[in-house]
N, C-alpha and C. Protein backbone atom coordinates (compact mmCIF):
# COMPACT_ATOMS: atom_id res chain seq x y z
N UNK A 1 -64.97 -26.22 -28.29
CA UNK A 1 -66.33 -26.32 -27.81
C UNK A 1 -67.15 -27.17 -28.77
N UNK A 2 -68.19 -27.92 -28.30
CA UNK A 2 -69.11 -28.67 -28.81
C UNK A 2 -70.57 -27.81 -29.26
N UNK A 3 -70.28 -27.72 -30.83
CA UNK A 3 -71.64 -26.62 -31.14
C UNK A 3 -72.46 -27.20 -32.48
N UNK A 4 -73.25 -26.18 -32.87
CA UNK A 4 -74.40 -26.79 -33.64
C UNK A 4 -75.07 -25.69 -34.23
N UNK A 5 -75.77 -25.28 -35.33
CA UNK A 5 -76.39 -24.60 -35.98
C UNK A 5 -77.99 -25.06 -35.32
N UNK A 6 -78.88 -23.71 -35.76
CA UNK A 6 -80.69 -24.14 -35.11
C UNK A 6 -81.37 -23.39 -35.44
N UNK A 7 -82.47 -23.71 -35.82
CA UNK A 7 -83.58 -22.70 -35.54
C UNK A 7 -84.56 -23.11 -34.16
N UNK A 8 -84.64 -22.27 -33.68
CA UNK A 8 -85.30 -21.74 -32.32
C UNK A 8 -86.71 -22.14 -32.57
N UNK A 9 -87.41 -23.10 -31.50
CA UNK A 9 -88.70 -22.96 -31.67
C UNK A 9 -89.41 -21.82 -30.56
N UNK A 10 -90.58 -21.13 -30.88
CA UNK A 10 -91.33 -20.14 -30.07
C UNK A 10 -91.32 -21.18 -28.69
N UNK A 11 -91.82 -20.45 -27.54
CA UNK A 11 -92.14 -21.27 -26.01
C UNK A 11 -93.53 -21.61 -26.98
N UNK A 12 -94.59 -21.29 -27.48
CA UNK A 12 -95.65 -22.49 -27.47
C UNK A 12 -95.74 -23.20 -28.11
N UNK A 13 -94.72 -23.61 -29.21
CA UNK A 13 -94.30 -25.05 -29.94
C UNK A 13 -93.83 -25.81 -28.70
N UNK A 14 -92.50 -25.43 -28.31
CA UNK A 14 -92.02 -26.24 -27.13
C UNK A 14 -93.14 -26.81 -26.09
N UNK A 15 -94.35 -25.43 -25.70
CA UNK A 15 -95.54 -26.61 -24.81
C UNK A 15 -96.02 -27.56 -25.43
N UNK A 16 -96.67 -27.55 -27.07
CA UNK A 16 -97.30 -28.53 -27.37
C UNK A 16 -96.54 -29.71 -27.82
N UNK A 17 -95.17 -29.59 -28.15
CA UNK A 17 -94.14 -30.49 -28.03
C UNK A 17 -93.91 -31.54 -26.78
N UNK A 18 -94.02 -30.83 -25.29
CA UNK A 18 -94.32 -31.18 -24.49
C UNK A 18 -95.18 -31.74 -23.85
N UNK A 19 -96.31 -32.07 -24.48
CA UNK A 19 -97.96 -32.43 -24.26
C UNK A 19 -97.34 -33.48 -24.88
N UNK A 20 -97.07 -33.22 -26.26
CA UNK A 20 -97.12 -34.67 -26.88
C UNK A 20 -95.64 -35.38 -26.23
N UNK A 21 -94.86 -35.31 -25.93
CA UNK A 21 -93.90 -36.42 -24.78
C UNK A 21 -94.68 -36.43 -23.94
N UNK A 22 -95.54 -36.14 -23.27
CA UNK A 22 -96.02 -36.49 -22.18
C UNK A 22 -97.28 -37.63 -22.40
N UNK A 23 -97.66 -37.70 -23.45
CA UNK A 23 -98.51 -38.49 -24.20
C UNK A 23 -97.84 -39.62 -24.25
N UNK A 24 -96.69 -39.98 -24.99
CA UNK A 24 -95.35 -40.65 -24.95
C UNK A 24 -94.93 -41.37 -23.88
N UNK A 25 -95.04 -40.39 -22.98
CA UNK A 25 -94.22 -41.10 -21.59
C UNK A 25 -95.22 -42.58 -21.09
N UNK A 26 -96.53 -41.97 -21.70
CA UNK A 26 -97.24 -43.06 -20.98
C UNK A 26 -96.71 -44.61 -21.42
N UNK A 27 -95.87 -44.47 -22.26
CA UNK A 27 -95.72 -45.90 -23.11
C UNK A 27 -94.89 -46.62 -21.89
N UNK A 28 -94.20 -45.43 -20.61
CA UNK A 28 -92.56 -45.99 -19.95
C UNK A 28 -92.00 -46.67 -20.64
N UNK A 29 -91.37 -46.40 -21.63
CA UNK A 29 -90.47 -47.17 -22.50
C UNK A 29 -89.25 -46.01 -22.03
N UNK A 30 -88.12 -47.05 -22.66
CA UNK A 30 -86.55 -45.91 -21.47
C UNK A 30 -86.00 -45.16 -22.69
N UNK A 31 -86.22 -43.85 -22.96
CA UNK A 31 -86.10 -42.93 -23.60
C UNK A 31 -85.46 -41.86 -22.85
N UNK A 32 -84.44 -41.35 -23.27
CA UNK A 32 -84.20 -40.03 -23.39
C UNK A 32 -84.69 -38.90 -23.80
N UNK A 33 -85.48 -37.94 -23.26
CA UNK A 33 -86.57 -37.07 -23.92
C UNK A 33 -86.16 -35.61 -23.75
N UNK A 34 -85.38 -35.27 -25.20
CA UNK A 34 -85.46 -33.67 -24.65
C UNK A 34 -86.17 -33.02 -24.12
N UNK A 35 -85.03 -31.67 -22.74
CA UNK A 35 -86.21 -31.36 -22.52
C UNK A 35 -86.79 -30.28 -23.16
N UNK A 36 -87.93 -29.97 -22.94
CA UNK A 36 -88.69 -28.94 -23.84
C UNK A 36 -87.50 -27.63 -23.87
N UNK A 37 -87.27 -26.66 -22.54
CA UNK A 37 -86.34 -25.70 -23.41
C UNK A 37 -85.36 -25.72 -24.25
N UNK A 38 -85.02 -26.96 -24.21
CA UNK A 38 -84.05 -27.77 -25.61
C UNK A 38 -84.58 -28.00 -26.65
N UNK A 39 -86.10 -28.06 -27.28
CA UNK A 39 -85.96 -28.28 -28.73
C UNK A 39 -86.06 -27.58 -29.69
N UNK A 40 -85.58 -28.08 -30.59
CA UNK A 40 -84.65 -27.19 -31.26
C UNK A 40 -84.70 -27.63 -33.05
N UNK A 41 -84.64 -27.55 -33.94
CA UNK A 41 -84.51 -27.86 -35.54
C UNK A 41 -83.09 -27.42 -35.55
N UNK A 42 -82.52 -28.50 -36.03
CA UNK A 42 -80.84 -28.73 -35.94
C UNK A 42 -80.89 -28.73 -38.23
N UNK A 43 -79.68 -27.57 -37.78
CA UNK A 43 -79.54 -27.17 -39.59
C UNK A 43 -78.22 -27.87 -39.69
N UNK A 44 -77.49 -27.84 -39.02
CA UNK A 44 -75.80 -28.46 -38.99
C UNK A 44 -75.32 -28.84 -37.50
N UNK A 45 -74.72 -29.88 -37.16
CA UNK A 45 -74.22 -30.55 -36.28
C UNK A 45 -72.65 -29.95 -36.50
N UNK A 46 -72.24 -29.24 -35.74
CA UNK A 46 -70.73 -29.01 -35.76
C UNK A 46 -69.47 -29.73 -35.55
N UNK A 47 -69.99 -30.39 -34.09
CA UNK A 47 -68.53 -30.76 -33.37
C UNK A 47 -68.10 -30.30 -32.61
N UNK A 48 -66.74 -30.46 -32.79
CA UNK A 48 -65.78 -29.79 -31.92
C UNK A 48 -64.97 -28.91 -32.72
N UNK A 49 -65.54 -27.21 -32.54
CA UNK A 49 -64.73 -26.39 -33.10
C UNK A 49 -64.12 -25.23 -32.01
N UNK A 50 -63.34 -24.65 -32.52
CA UNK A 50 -62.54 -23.78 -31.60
C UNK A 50 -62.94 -22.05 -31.85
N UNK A 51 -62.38 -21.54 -31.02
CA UNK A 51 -62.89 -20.42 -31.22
C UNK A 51 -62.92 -19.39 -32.45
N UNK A 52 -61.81 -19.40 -33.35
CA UNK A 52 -61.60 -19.31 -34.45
C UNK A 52 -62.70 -19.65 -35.27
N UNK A 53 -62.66 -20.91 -35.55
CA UNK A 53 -64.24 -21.29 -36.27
C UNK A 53 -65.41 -20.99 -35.69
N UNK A 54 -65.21 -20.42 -34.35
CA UNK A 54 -66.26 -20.13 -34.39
C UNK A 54 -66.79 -19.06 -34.73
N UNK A 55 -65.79 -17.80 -35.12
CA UNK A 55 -66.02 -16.40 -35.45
C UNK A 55 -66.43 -16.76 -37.07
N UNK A 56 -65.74 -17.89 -37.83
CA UNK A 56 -66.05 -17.82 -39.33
C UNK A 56 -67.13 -18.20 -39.25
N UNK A 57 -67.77 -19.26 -38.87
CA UNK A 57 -68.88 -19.82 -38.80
C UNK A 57 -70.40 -18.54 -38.87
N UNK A 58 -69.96 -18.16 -37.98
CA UNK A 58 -70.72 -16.66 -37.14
C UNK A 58 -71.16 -16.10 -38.50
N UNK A 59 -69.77 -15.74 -39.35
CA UNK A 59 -70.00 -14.81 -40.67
C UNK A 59 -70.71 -15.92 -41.74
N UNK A 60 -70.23 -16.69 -41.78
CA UNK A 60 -71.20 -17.53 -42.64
C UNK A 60 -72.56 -17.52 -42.55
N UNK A 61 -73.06 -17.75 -41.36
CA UNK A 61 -74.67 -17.57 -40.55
C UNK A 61 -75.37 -16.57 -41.02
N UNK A 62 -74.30 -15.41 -40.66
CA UNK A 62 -74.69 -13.74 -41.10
C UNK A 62 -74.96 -13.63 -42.64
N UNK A 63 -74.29 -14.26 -43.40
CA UNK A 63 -74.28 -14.38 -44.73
C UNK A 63 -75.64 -15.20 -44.91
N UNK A 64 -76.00 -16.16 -44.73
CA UNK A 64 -76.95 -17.24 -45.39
C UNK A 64 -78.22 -16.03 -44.31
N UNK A 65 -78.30 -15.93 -43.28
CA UNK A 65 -79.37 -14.78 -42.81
C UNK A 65 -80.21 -13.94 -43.89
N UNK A 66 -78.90 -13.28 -44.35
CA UNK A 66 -78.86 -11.75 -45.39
C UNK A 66 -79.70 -12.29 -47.01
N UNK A 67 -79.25 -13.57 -46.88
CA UNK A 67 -79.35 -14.53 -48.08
C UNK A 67 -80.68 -14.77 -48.19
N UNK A 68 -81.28 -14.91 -47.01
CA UNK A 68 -82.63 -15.73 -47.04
C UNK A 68 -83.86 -15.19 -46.18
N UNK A 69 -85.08 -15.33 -46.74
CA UNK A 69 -85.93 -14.61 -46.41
C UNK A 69 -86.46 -15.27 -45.37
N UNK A 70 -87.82 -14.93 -44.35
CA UNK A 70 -88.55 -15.74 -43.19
C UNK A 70 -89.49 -16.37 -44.18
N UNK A 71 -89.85 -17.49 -43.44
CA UNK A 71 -90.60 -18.79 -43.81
C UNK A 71 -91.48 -19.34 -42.87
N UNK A 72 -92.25 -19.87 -42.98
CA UNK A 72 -93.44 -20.18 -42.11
C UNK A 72 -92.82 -21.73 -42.10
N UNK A 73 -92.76 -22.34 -40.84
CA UNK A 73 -93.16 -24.09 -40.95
C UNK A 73 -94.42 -24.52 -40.04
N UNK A 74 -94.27 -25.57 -40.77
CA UNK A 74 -96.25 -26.36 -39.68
C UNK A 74 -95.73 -27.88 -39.48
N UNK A 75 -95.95 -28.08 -38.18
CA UNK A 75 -95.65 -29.30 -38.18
C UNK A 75 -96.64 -30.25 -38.53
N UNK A 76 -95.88 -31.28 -38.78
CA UNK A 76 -96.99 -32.28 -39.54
C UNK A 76 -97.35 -33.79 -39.15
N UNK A 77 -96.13 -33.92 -38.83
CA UNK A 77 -96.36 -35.77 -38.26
C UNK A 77 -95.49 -35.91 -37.16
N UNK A 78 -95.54 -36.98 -36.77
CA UNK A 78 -94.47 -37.99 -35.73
C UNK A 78 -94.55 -38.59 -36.15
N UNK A 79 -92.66 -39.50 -36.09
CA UNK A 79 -92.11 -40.34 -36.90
C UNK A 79 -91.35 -41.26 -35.88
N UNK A 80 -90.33 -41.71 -36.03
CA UNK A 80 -88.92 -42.27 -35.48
C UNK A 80 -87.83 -42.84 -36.95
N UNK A 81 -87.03 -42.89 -36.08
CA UNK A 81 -85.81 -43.39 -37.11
C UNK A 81 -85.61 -44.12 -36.29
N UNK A 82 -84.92 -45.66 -37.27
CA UNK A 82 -84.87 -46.01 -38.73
C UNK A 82 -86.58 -45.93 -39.01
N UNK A 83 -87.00 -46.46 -38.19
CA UNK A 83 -88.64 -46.85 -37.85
C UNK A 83 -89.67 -46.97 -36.82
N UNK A 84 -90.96 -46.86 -37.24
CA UNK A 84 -91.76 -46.65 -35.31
C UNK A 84 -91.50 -48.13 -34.91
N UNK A 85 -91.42 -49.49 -35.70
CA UNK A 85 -91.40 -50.58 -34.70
C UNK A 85 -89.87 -50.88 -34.23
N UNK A 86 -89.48 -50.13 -34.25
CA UNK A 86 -87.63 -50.34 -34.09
C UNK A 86 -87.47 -48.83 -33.33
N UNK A 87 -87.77 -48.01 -33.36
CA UNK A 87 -87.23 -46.69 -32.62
C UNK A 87 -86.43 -46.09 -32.11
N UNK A 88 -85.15 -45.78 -33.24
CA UNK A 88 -84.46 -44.61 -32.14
C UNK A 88 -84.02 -43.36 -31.73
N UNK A 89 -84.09 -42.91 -32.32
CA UNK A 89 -84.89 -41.16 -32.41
C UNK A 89 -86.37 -41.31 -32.27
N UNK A 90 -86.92 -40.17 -32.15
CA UNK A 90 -88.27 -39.63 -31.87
C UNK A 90 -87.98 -38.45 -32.31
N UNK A 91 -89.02 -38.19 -33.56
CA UNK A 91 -88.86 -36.96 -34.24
C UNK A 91 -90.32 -36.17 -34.84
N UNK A 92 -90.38 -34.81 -34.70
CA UNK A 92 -91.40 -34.37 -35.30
C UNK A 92 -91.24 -34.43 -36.74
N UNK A 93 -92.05 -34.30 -37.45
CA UNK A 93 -91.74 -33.95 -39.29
C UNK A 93 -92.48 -32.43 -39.48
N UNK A 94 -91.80 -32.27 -40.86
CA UNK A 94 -92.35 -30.19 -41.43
C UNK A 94 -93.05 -30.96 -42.54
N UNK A 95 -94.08 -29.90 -42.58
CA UNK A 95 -94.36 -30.35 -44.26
C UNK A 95 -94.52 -28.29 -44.66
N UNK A 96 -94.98 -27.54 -44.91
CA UNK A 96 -94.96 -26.14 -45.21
C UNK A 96 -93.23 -25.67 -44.39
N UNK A 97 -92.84 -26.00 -45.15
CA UNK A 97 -91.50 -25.01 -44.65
C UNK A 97 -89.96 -26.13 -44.64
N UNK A 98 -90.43 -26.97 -45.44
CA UNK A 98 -89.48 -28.24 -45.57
C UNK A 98 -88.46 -27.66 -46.52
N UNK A 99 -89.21 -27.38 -47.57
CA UNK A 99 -87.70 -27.55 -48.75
C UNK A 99 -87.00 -25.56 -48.11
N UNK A 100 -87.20 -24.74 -47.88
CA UNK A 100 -86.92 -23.56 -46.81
C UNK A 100 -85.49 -23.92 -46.41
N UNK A 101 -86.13 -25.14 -45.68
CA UNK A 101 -84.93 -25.59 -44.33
C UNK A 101 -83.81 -26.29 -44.82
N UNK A 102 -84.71 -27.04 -46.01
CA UNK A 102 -83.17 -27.92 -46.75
C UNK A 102 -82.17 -26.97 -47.49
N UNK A 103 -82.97 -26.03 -47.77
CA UNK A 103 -81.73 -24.53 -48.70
C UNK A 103 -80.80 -24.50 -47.68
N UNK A 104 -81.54 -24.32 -46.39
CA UNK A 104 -80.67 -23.36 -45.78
C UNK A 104 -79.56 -24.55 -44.60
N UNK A 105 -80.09 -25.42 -44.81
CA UNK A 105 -79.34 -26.46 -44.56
C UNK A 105 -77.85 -26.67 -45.39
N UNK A 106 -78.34 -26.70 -46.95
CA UNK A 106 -77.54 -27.28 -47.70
C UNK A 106 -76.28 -25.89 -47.88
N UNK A 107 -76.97 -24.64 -47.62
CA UNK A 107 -75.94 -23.33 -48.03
C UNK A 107 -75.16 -23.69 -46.87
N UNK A 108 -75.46 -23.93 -45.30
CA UNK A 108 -74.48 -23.73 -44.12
C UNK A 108 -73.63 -25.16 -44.36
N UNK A 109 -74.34 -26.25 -45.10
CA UNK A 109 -73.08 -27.24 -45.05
C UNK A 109 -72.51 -27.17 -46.01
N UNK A 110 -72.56 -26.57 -47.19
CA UNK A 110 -71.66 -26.33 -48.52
C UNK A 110 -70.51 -25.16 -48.22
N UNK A 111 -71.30 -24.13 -47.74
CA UNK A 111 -70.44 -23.31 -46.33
C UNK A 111 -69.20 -23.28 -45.84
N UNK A 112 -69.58 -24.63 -44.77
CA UNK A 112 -68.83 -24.81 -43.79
C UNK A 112 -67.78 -25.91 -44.20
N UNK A 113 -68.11 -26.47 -45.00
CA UNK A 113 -66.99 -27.53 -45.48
C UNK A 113 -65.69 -27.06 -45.79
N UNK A 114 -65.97 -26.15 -46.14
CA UNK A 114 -65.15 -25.15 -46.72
C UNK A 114 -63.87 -24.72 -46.05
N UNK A 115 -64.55 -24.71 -44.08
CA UNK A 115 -63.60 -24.43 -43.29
C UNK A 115 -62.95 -25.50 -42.59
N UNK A 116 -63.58 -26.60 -43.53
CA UNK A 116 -62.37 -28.12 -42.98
C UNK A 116 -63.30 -29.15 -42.25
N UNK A 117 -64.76 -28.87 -42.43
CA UNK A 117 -65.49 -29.37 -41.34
C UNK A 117 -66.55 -30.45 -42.19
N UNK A 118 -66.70 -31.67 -41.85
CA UNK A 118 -66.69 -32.38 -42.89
C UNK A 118 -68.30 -32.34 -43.20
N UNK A 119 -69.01 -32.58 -44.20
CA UNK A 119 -69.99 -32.64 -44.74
C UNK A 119 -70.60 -33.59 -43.96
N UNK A 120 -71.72 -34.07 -43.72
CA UNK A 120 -72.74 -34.94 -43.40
C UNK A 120 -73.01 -36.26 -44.37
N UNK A 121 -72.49 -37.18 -44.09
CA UNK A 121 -72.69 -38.78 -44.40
C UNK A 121 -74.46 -38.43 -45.60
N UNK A 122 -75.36 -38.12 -44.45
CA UNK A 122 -76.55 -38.53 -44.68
C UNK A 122 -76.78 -37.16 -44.97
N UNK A 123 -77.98 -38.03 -46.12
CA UNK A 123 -78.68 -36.61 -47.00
C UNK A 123 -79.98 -35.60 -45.44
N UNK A 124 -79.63 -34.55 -45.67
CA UNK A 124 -80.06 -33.97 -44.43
C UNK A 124 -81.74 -34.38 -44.70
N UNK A 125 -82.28 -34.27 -43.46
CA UNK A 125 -83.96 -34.10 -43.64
C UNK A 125 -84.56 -33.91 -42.06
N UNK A 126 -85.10 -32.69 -42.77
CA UNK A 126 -85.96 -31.80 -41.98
C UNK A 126 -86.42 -32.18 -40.93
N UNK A 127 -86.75 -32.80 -39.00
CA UNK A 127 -86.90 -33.02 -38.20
C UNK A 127 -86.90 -32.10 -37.08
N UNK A 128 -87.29 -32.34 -36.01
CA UNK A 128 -87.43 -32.03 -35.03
C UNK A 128 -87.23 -33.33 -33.80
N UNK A 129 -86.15 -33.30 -33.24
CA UNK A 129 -86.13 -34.06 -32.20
C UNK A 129 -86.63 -34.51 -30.90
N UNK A 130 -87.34 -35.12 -30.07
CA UNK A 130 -87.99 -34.79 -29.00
C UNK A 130 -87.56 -35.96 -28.32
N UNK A 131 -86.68 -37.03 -28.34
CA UNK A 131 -86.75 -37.97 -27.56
C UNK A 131 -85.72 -38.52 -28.54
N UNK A 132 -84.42 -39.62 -27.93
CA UNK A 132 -83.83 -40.61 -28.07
C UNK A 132 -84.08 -42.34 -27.38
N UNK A 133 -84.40 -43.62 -27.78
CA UNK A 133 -84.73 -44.71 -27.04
C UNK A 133 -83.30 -45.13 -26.71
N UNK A 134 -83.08 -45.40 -25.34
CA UNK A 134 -82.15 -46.18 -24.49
C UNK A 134 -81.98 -47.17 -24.76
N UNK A 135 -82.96 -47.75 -24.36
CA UNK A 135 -83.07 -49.38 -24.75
C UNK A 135 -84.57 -49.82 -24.77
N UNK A 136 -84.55 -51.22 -25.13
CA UNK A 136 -85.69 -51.92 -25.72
C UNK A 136 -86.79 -51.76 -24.57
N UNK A 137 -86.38 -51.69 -23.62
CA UNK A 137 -87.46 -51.79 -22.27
C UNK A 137 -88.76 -51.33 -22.97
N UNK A 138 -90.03 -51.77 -23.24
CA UNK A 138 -91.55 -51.31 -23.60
C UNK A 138 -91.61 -51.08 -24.87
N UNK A 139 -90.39 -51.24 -26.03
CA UNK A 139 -90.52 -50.23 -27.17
C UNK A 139 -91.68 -51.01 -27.93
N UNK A 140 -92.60 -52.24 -27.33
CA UNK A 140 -93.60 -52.42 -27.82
C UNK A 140 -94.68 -51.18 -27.45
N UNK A 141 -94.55 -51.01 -26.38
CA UNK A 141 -95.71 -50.31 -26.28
C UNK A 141 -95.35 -49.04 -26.39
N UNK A 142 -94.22 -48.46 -27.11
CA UNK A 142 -93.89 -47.04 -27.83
C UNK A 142 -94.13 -46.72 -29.12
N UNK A 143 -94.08 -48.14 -29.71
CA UNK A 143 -94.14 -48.46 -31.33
C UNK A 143 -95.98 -48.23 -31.19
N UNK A 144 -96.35 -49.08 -30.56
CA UNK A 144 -98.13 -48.70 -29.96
C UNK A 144 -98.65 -47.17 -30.36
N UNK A 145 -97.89 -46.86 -29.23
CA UNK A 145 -98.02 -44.90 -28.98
C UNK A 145 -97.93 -44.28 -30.16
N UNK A 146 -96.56 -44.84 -30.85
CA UNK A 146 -96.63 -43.47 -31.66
C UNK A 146 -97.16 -43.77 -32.96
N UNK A 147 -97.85 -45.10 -33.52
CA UNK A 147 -98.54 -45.30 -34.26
C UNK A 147 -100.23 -44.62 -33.81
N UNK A 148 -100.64 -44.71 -32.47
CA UNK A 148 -101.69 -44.13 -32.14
C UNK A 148 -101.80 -42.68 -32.18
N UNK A 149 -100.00 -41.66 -31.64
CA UNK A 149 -100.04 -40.71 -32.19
C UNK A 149 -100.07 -40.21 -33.35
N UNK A 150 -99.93 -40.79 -34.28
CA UNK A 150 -99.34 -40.43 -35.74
C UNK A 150 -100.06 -39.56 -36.14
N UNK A 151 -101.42 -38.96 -35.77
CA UNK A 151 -102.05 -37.77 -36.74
C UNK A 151 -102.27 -36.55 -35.64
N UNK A 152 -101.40 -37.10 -34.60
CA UNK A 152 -101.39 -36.03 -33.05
C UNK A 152 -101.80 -34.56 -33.90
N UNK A 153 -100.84 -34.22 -35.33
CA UNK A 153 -100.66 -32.82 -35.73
C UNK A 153 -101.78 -32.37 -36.71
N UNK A 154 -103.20 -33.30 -36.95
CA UNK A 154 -104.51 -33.48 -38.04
C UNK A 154 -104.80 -32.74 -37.49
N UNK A 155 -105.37 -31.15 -38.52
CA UNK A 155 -106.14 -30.33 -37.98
C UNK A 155 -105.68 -29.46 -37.10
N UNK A 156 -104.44 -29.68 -36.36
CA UNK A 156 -104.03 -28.88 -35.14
C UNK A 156 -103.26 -27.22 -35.71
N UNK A 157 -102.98 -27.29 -36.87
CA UNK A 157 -102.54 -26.30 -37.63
C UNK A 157 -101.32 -25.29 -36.81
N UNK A 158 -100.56 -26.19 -36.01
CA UNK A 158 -99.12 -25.71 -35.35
C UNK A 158 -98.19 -25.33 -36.37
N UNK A 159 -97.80 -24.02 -36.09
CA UNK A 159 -96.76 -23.21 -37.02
C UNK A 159 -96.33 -22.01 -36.62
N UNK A 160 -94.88 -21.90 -36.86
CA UNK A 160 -94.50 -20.70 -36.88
C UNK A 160 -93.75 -20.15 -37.71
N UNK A 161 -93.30 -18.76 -37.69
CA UNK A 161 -91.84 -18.44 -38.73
C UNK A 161 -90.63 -18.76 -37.97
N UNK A 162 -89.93 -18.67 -38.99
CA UNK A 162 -88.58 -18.86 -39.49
C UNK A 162 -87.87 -17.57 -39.06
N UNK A 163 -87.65 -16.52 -38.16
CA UNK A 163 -87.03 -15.64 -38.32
C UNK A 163 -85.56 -15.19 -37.90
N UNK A 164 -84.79 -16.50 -37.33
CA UNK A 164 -83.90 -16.40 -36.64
C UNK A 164 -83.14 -17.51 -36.77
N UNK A 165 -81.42 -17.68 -37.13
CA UNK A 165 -80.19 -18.77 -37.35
C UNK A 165 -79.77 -18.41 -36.44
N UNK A 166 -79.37 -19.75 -35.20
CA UNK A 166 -78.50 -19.46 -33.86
C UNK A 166 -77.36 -20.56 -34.01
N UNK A 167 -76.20 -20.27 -33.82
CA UNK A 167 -75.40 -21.32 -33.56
C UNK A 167 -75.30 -21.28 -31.87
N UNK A 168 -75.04 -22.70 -31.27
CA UNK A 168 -75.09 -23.07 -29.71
C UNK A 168 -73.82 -23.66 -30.00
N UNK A 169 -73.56 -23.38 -28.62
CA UNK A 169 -72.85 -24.22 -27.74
C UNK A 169 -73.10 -24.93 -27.01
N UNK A 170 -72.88 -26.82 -26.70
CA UNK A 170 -73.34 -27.53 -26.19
C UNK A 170 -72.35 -27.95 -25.47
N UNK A 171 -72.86 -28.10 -23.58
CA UNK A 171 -72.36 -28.67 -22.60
C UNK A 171 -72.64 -29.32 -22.44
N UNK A 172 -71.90 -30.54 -22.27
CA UNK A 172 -73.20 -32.07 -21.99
C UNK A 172 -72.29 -31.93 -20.25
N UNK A 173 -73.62 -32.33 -19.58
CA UNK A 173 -74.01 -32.40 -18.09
C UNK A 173 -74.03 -33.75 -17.37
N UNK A 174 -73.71 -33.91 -16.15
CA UNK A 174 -75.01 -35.23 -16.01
C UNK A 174 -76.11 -35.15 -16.05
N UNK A 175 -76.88 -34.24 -15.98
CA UNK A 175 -78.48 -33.93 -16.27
C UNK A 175 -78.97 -33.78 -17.39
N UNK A 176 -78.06 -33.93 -18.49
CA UNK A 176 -78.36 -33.45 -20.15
C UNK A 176 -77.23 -32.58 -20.22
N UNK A 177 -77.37 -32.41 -21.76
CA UNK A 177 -76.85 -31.11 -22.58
C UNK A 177 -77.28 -29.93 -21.98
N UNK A 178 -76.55 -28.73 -22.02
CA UNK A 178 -76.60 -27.14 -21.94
C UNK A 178 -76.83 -26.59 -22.91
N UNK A 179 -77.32 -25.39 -23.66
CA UNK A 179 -77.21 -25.59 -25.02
C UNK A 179 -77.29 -23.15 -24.30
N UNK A 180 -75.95 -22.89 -25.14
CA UNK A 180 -76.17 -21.91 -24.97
C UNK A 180 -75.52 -21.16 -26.25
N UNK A 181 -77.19 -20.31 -26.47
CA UNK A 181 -76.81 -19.28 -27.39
C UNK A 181 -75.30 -18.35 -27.66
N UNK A 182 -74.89 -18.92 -28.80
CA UNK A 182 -73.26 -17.93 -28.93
C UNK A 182 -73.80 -16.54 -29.92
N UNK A 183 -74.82 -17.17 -31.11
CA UNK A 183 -75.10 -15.91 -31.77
C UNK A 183 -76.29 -16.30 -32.45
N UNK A 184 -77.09 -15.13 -33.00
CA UNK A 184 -78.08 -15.19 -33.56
C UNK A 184 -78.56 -14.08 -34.32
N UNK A 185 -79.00 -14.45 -35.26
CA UNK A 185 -79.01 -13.54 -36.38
C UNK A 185 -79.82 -13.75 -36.93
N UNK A 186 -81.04 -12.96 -37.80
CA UNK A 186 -81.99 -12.24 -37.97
C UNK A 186 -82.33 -13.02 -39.63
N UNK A 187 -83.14 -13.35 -39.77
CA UNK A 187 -83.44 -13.65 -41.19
C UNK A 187 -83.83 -12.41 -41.70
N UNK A 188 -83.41 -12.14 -42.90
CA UNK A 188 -84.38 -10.58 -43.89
C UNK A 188 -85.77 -11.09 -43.72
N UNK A 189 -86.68 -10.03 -43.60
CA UNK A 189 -87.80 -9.85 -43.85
C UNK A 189 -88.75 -9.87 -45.17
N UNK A 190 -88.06 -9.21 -45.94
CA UNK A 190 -88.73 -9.14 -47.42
C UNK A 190 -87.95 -9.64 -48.41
């Protein structure tokens, strides 16, 4: 199966996530735009693991859970990768709850390597995904947008906790990805 480590955003991150693609869309530039019950803060990209790994994995999760306390994040900007005049990702940024996510990033991939699964090329950093660009079609007038969005998150003081590590399982569809909860587990409280 095709899976992935996450933290879960609340349904009213996902609406205002959704406001702002819809802000976005106005650019019609040809993007791929998650959809809202899909987004998601991706801690580890898996692959293709089998069921086996997927029970170790599980205990690892349970472990870094037990390990780590809840955390508040706030979102802070819109970005793209490599860049807004080039665009190909579309990503939210953290600023309160950034270095949180990189711990718990860096424990599940120091982790998991462990079980044969290879480390990540690129130094991880903290995102939120909301959109992939297809192709060039308008990306002038996306590069536009999201320079006009760029302080969408000034003042708006969007945040939530941290209280929950899910690993998914991902079906890719013709309509998109599936993304279904295999387990989830509880961050400590205190």
């Amino acid at each position: 199966m095709r899976a992935f480590i996450a933290i879960e955003l609340p349904q009213e991150i996902k609406d205002k996530l959704a406001q702002l693609q819809a802000l976005l869309k106005e650019s019609r530039a040809d993007v791929k735009w998650v959809e809202p019950k899909n987004i998601h803060l991706t801690l580890k990209f898996l692959g293709e693991i089998d069921e086996d790994k997927s029970v170790k994995i599980s205990g690892i999760i349970e472990d870094i859970a037990k390990e780590s306390r809840q955390f508040p994040i706030s979102l802070s900007s819109l970005g793209a990768f490599p860049k807004l005049d080039f665009a190909r990702v579309i990503w939210i940024g953290i600023d309160k709850g950034d270095q949180e996510t990189k711990l718990l990033a860096k424990g599940l991939e120091e982790r998991i390597e462990k079980l044969g699964i290879l480390k990540e090329e690129r130094v991880f950093s903290t995102h939120i995904t909301i959109g992939r660009v297809r192709s060039p079609l308008n990306k002038d007038k996306l590069a536009e947008a999201l320079k006009k969005l760029g302080d969408y998150f000034a003042g708006k003081n969007i945040k939530f906790t941290v209280t929950k590590i899910t690993l998914f399982k991902s079906t890719l569809g013709s309509s998109g990805p599936v993304y279904e909860a295999l387990k989830t587990l509880d961050i400590t409280t205190t």
